[in-house]
Structure formats: structure tokens, C-alpha cells
PDB file of N, CA and C in Angstrom:
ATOM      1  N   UNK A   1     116.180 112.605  96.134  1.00  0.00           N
ATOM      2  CA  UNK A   1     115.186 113.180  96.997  1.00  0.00           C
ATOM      3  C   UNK A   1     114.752 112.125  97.996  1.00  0.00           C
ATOM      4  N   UNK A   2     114.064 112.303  99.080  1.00  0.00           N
ATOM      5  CA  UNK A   2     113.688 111.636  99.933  1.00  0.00           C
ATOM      6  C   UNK A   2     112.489 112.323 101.162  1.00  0.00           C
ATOM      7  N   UNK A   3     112.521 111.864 101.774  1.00  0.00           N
ATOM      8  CA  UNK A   3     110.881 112.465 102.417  1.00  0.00           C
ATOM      9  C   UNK A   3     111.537 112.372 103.506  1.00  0.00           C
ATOM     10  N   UNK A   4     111.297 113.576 104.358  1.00  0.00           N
ATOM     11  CA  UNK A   4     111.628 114.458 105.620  1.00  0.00           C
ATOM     12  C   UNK A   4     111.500 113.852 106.551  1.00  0.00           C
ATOM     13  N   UNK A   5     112.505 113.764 107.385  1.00  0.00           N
ATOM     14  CA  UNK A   5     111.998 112.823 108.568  1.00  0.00           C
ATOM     15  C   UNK A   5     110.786 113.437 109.828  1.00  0.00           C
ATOM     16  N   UNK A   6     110.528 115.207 109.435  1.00  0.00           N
ATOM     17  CA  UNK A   6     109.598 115.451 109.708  1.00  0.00           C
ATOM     18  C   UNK A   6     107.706 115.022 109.704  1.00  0.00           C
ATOM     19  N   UNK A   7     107.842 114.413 108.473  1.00  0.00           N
ATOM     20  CA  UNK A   7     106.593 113.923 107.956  1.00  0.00           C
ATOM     21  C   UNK A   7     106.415 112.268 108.389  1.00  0.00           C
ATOM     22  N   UNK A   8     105.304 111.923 108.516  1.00  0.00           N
ATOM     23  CA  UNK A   8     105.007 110.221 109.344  1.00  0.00           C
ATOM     24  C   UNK A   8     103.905 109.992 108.332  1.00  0.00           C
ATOM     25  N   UNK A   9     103.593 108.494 107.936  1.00  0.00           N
ATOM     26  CA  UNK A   9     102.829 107.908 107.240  1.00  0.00           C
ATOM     27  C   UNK A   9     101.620 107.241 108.252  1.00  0.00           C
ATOM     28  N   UNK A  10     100.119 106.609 107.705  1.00  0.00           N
ATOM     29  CA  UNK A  10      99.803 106.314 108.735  1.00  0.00           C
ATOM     30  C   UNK A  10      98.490 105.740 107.471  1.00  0.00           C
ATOM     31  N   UNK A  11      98.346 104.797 107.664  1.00  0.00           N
ATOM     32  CA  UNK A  11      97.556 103.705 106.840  1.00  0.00           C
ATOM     33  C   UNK A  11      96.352 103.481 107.681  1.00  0.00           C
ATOM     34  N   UNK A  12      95.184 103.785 106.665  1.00  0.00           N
ATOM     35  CA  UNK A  12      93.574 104.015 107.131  1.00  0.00           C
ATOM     36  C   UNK A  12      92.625 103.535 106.173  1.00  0.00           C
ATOM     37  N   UNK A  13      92.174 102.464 106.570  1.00  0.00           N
ATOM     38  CA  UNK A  13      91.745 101.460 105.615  1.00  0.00           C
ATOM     39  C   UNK A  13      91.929 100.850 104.358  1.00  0.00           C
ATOM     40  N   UNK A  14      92.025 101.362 103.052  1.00  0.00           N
ATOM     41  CA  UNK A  14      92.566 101.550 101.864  1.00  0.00           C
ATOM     42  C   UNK A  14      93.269 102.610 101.602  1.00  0.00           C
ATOM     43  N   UNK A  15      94.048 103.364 102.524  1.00  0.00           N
ATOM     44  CA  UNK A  15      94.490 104.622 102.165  1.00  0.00           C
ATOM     45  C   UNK A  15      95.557 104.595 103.067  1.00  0.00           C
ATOM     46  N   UNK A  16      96.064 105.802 103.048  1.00  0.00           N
ATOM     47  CA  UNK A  16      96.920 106.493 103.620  1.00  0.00           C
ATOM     48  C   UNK A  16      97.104 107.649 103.702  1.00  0.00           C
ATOM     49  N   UNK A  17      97.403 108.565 105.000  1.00  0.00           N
ATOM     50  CA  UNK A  17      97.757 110.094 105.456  1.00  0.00           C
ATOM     51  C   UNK A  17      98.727 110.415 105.469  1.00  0.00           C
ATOM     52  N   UNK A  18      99.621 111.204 104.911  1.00  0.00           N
ATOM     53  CA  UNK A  18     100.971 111.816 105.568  1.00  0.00           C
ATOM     54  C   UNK A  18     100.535 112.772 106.663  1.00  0.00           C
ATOM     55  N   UNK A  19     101.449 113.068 107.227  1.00  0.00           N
ATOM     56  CA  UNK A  19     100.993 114.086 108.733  1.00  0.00           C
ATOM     57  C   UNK A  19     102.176 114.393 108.821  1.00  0.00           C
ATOM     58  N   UNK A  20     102.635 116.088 109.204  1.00  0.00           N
ATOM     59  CA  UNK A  20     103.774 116.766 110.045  1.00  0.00           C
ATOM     60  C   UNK A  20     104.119 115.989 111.000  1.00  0.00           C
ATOM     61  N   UNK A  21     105.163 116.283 111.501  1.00  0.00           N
ATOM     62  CA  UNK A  21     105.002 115.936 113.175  1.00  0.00           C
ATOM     63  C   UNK A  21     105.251 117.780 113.479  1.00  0.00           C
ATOM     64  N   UNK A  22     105.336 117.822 115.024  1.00  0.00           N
ATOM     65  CA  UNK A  22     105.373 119.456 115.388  1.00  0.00           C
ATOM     66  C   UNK A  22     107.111 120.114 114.681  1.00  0.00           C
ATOM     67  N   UNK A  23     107.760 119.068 114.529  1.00  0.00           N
ATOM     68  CA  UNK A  23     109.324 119.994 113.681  1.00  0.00           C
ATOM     69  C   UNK A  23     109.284 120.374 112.335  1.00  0.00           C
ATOM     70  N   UNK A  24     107.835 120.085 111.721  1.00  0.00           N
ATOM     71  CA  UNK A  24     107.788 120.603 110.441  1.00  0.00           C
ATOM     72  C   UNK A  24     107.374 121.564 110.066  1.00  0.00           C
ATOM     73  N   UNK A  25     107.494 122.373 109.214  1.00  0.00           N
ATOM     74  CA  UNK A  25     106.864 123.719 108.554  1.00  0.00           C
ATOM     75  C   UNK A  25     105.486 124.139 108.301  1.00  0.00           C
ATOM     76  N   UNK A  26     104.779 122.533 107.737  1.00  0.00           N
ATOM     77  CA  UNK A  26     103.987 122.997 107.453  1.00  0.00           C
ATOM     78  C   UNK A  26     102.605 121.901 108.172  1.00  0.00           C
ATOM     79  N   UNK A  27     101.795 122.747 108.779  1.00  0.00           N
ATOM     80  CA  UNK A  27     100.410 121.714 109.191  1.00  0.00           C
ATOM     81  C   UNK A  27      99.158 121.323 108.151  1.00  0.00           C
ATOM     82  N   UNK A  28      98.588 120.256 108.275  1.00  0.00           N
ATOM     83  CA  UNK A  28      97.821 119.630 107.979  1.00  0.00           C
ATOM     84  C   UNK A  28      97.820 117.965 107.461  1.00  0.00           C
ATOM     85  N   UNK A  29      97.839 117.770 106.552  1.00  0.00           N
ATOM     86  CA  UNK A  29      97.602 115.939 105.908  1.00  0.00           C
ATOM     87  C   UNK A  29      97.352 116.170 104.863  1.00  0.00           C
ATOM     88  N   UNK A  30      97.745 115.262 104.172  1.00  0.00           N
ATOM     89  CA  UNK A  30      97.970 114.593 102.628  1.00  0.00           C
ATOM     90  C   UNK A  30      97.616 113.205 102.966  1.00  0.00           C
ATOM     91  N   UNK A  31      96.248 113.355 102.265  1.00  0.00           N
ATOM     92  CA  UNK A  31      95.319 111.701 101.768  1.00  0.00           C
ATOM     93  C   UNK A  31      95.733 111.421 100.678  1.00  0.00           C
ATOM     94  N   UNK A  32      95.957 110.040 100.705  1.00  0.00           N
ATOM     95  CA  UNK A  32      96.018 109.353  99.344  1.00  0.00           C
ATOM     96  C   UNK A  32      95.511 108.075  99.354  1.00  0.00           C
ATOM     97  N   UNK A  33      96.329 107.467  98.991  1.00  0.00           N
ATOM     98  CA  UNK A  33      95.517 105.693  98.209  1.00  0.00           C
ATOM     99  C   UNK A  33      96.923 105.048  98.176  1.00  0.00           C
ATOM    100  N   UNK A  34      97.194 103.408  98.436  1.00  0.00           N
ATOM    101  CA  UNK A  34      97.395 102.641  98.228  1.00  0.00           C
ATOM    102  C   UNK A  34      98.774 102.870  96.998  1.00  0.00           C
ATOM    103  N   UNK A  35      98.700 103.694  96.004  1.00  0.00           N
ATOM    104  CA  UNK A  35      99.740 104.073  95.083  1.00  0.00           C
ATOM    105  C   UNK A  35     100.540 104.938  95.373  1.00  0.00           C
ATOM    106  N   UNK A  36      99.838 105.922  96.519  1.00  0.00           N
ATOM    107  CA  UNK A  36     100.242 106.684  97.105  1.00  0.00           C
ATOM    108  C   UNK A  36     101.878 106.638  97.690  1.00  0.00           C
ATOM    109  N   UNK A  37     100.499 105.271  98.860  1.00  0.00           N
ATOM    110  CA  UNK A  37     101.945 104.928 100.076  1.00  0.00           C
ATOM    111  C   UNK A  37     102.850 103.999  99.330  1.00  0.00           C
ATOM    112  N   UNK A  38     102.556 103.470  98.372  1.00  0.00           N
ATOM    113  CA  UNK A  38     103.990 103.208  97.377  1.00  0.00           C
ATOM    114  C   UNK A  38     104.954 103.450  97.076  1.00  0.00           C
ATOM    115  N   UNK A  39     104.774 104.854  96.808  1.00  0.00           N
ATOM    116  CA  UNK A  39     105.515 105.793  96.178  1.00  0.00           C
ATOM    117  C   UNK A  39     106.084 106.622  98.071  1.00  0.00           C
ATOM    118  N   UNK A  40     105.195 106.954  98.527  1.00  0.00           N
ATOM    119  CA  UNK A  40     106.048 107.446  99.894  1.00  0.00           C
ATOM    120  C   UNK A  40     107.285 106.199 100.793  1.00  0.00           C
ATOM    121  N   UNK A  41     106.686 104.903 100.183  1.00  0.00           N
ATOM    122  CA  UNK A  41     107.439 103.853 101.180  1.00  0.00           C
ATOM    123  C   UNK A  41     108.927 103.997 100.142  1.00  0.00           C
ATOM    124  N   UNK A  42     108.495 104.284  98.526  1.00  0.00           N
ATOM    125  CA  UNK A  42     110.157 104.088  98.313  1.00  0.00           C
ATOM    126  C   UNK A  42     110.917 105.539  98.674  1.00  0.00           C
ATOM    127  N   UNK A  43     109.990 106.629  99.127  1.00  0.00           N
ATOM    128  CA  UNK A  43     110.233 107.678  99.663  1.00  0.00           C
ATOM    129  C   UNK A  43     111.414 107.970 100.687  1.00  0.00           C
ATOM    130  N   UNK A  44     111.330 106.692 101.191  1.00  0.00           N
ATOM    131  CA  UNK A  44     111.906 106.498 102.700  1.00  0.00           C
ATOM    132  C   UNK A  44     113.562 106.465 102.786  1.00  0.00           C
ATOM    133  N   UNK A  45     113.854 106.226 101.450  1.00  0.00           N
ATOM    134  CA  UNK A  45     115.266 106.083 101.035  1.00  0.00           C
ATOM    135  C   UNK A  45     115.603 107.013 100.177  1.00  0.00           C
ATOM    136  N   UNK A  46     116.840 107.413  99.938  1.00  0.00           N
ATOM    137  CA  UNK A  46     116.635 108.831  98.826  1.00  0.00           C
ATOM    138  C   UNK A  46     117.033 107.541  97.674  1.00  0.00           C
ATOM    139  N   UNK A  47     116.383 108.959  96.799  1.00  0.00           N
ATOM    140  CA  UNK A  47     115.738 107.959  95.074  1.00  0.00           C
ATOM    141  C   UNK A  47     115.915 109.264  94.204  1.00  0.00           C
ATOM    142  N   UNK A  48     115.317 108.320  93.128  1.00  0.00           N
ATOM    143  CA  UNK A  48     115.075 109.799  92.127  1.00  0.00           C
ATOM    144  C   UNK A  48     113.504 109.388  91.395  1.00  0.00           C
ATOM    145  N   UNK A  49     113.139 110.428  90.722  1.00  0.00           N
ATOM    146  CA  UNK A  49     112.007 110.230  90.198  1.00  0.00           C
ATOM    147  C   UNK A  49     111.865 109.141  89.238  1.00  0.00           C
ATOM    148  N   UNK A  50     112.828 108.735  88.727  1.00  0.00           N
ATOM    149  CA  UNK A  50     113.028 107.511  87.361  1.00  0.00           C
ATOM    150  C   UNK A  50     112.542 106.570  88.042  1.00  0.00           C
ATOM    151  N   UNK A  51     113.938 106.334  89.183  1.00  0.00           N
ATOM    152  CA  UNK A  51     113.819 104.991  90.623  1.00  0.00           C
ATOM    153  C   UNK A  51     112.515 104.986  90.498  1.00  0.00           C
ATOM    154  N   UNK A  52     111.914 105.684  90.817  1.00  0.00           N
ATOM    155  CA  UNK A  52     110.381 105.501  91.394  1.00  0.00           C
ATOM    156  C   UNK A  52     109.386 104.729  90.461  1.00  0.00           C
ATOM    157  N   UNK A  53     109.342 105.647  89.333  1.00  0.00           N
ATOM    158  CA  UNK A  53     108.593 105.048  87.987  1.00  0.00           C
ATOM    159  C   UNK A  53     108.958 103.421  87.949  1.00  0.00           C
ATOM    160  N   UNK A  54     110.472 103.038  87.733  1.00  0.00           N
ATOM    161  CA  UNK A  54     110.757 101.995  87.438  1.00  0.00           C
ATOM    162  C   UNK A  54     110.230 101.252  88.419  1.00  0.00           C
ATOM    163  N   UNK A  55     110.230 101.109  89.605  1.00  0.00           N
ATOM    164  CA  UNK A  55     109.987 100.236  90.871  1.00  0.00           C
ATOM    165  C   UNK A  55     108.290 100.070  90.724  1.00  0.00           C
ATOM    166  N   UNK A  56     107.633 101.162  90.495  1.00  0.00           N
ATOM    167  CA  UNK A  56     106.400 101.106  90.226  1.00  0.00           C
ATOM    168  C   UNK A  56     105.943 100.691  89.361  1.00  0.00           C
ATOM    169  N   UNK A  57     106.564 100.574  87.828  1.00  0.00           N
ATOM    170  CA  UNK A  57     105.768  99.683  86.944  1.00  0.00           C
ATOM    171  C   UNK A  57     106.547  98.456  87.083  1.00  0.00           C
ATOM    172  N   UNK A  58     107.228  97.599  88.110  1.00  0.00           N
ATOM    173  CA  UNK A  58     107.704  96.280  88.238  1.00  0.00           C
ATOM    174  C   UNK A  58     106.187  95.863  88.977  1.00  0.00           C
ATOM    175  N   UNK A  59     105.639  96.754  89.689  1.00  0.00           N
ATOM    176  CA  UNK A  59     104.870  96.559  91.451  1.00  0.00           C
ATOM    177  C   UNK A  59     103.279  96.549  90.193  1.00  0.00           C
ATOM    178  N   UNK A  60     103.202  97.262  89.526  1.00  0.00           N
ATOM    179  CA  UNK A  60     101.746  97.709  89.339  1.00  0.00           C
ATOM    180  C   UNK A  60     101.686  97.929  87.363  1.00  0.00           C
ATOM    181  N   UNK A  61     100.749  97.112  86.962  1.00  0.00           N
ATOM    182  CA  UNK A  61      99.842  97.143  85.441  1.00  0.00           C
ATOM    183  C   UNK A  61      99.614  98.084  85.115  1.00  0.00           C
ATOM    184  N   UNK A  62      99.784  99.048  84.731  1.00  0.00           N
ATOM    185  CA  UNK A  62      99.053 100.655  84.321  1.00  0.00           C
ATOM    186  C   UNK A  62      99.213 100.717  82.653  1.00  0.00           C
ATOM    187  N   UNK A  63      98.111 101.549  82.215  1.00  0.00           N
ATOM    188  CA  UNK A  63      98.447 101.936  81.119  1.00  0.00           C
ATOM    189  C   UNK A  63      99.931 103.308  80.699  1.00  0.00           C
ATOM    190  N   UNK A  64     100.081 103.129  79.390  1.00  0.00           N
ATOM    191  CA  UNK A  64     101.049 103.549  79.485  1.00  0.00           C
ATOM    192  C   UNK A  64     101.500 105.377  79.885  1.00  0.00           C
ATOM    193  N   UNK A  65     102.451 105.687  80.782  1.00  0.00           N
ATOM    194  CA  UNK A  65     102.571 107.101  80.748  1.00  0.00           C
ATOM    195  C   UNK A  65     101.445 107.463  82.244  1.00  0.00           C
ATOM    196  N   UNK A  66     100.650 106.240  82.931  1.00  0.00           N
ATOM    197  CA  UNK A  66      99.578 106.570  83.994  1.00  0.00           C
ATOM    198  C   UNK A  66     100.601 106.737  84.899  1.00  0.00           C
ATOM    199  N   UNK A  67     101.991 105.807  85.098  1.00  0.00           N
ATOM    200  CA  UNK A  67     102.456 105.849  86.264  1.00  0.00           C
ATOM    201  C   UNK A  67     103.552 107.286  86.460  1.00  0.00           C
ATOM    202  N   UNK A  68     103.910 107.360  85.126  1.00  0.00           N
ATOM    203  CA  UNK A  68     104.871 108.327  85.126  1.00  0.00           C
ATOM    204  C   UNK A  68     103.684 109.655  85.787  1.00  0.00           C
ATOM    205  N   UNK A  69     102.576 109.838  85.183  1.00  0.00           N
ATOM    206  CA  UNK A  69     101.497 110.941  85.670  1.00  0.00           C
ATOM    207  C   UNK A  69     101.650 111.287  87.285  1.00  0.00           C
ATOM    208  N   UNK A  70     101.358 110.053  87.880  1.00  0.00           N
ATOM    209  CA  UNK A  70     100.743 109.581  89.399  1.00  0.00           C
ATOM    210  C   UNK A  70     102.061 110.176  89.908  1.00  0.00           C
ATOM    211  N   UNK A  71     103.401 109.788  89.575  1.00  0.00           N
ATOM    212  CA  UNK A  71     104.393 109.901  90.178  1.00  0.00           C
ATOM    213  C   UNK A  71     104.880 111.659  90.284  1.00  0.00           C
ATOM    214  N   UNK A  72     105.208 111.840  88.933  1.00  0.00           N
ATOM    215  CA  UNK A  72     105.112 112.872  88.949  1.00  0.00           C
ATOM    216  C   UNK A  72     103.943 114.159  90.121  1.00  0.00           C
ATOM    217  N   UNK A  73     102.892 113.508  90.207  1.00  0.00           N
ATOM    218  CA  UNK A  73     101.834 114.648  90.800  1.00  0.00           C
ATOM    219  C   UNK A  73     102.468 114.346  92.493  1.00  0.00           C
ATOM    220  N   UNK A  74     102.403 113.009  92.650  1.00  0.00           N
ATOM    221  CA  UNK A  74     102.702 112.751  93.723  1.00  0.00           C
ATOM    222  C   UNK A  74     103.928 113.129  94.507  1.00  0.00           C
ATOM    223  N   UNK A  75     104.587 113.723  93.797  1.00  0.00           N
ATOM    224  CA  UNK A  75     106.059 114.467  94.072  1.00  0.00           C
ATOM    225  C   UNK A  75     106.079 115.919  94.150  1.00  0.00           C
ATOM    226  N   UNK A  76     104.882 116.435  92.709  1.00  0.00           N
ATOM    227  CA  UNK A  76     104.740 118.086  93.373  1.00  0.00           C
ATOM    228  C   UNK A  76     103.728 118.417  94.123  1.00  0.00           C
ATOM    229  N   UNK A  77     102.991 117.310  94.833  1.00  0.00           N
ATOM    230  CA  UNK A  77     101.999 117.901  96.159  1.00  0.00           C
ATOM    231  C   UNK A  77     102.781 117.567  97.558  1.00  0.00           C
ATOM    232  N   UNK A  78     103.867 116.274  97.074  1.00  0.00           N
ATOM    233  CA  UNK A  78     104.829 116.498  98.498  1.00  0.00           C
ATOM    234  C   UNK A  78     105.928 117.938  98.778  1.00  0.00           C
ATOM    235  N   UNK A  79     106.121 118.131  97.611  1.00  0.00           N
ATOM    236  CA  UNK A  79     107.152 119.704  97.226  1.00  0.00           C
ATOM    237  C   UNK A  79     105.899 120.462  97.961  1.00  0.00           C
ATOM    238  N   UNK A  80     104.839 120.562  97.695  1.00  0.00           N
ATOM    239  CA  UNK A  80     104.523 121.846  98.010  1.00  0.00           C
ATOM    240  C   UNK A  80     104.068 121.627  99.009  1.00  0.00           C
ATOM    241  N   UNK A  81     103.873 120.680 100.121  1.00  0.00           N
ATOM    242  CA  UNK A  81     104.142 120.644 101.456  1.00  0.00           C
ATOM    243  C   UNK A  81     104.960 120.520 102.328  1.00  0.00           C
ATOM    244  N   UNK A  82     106.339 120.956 101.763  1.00  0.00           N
ATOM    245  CA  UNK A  82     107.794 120.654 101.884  1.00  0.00           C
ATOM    246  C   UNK A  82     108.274 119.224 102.613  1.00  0.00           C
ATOM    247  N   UNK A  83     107.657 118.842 102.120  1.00  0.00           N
ATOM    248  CA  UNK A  83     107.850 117.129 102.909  1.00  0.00           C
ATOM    249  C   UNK A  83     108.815 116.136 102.079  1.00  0.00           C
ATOM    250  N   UNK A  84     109.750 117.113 100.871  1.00  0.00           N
ATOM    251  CA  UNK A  84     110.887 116.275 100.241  1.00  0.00           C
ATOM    252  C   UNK A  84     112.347 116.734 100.392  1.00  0.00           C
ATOM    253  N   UNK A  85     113.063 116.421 101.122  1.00  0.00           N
ATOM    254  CA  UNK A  85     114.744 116.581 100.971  1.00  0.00           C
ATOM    255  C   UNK A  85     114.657 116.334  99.140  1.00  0.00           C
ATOM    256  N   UNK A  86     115.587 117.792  98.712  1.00  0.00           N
ATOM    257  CA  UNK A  86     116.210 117.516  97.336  1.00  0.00           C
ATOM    258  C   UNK A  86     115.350 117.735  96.950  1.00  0.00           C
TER     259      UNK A  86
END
């Protein structure tokens, strides 16, 4: 999977927005945090959901099963803004 070249990232103080651009389906923004744009920056390359987990608990301390959570959610709120190839 990988993230649409429709969709643009855009870093706002401690956070981050995804945003359409006008070739995408769907309008509005997706706020997140810092774990967020983590997970969207390894976005940028196609991956798989494992990739992700693994890269993320090299990057970040979590208790156990938090990252697999984050990742997971963070993948079906990009699905349901169609902002994932695959």
C-alpha cells in the first residue's frame, strides 16, 4: 500500500494535516500528531502494514501492542478517505 499521490502532508506545529489536492475524491483534512506523520512519511513508499509496525517500534518506546493499535487505526481512517493505493 502506499498513499495517493493525490493527498499532500503539511506540518503545523506539533502536528500534521493530510489535505486532497483538487484530483482527489474526497474533500476535507485528516489531523494528526507527530506518530501520525510517521507513519504517512513511511507512507510515501509502498509498504505493508508489518513494514510499518516494525520501522515504528525501531523509531518509538511504546507499550506493548500501542503501536500495532495506532497503526492499524491510522490505516483505516486513511482507507476511508481513500488516500491509500492497495
Amino acid at each position: 500500500m502506499k498513499l495517493k499521490e493525490e493527498y499532500i502532508t503539511h506540518e503545523i506545529g506539533d502536528g500534521l494535516v493530510l489535505v486532497p489536492t483538487g484530483l482527489a475524491s474526497w474533500s476535507g483534512f485528516v489531523r494528526g500528531n507527530k506518530t501520525f506523520g510517521a507513519i504517512l512519511s513511511l507512507l510515501r513508499e509502498d509498504t505493508t502494514e508489518e513494514a510499518i509496525v516494525a520501522a515504528m517500534r525501531e523509531r518509538f518506546d511504546a507499550p506493548e501492542g500501542a503501536i500495532e493499535r495506532d497503526v492499524a487505526r491510522a490505516i483505516s481512517e486513511l482507507r476511508k478517505v481513500g488516500a491509500l493505493d492497495g
